[in-house]
C-alpha atoms as a PDB file:
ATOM      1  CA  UNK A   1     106.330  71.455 115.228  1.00  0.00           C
ATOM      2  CA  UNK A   2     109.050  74.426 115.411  1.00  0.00           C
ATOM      3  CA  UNK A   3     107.923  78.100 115.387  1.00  0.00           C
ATOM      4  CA  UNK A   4     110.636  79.342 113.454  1.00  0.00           C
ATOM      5  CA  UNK A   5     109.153  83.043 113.105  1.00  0.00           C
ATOM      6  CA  UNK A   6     111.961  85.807 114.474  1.00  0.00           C
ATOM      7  CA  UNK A   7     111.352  87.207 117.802  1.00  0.00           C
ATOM      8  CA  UNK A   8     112.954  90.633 118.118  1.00  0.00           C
ATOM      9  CA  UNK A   9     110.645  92.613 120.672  1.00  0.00           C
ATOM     10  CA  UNK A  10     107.582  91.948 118.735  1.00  0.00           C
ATOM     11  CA  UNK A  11     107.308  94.464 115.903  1.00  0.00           C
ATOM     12  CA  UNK A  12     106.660  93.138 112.495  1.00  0.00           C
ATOM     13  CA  UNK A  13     108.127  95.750 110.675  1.00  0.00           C
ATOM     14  CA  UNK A  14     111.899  94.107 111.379  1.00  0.00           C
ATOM     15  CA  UNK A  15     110.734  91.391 109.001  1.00  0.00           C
ATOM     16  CA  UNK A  16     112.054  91.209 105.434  1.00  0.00           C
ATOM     17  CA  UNK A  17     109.766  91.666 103.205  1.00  0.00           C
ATOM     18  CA  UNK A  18     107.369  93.724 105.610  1.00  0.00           C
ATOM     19  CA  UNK A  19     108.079  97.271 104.103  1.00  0.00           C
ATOM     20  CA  UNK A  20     108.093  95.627 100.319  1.00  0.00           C
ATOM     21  CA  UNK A  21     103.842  95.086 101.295  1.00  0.00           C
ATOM     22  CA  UNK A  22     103.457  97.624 102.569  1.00  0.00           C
ATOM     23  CA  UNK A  23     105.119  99.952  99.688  1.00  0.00           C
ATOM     24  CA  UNK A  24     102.594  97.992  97.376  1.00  0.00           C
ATOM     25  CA  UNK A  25      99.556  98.397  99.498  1.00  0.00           C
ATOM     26  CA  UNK A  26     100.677 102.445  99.402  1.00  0.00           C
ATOM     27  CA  UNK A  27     100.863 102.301  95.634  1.00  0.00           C
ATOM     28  CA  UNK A  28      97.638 100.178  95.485  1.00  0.00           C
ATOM     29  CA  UNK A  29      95.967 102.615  97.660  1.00  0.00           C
ATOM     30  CA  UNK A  30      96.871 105.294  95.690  1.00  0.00           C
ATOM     31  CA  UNK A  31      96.288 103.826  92.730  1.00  0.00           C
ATOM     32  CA  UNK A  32      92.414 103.271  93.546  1.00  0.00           C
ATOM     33  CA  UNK A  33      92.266 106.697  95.230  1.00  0.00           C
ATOM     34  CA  UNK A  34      92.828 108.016  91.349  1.00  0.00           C
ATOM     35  CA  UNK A  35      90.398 105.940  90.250  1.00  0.00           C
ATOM     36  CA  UNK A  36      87.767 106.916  92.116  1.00  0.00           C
ATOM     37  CA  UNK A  37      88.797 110.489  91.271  1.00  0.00           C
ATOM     38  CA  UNK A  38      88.297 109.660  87.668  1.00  0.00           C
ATOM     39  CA  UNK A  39      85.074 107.796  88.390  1.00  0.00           C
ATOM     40  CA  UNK A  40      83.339 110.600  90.124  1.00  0.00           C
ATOM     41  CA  UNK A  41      84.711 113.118  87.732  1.00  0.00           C
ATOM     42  CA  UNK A  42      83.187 111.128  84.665  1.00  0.00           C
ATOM     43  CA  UNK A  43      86.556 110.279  83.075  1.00  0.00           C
ATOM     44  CA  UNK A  44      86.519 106.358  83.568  1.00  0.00           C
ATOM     45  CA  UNK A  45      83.980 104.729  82.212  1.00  0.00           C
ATOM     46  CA  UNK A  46      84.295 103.526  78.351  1.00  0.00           C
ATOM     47  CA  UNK A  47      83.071 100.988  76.449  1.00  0.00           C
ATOM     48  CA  UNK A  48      86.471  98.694  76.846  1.00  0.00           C
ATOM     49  CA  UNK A  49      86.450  99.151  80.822  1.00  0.00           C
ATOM     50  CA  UNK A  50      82.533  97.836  80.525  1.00  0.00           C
ATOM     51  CA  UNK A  51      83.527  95.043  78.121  1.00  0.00           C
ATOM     52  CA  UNK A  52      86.308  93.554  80.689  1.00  0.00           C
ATOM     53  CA  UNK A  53      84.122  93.895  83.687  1.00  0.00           C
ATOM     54  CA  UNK A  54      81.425  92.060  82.116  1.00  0.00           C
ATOM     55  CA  UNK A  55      83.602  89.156  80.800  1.00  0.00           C
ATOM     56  CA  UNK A  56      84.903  88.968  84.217  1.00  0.00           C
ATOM     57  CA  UNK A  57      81.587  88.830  85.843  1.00  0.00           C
ATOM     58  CA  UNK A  58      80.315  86.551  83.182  1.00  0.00           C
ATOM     59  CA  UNK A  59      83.253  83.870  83.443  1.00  0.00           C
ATOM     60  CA  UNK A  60      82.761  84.151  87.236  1.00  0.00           C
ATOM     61  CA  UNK A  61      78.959  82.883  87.120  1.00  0.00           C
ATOM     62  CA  UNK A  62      80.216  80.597  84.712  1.00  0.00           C
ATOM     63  CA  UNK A  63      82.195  79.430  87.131  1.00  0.00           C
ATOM     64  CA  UNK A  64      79.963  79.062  89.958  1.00  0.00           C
ATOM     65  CA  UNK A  65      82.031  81.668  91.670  1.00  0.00           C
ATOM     66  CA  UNK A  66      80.533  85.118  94.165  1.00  0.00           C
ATOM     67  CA  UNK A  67      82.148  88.559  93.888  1.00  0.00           C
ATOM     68  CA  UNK A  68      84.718  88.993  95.755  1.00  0.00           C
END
């Protein structure tokens, strides 16, 4: 089998692609860092947000699956 990953001095940053992650792992990260703002100020919690979370957790029992 070929390794056909790019060898240019060993940083993975030179990689397409590489700053597109981590761009969304910045907007994901701030993204739950304003929800847990809203959480601990009160703000989040409603009867829809409940509703989702327990058909999720329901269809995963259902399902035989763990939290992730």
């Amino acid at each position: 089998m070929v390794d056909k990953r790019r060898k240019s001095g060993g940083l993975e940053n030179d990689q397409p692609g590489v700053s597109a992650q981590n761009a969304g792992g910045q907007q994901r990260a701030e993204r739950l860092a304003a929800i847990r703002r809203a959480v601990e100020a009160g703000e989040y919690d409603s009867e829809e947000l409940l509703a989702i979370a327990f058909d999720r957790m329901l269809k995963r029992y259902q399902s035989g699956l763990t939290a992730d």
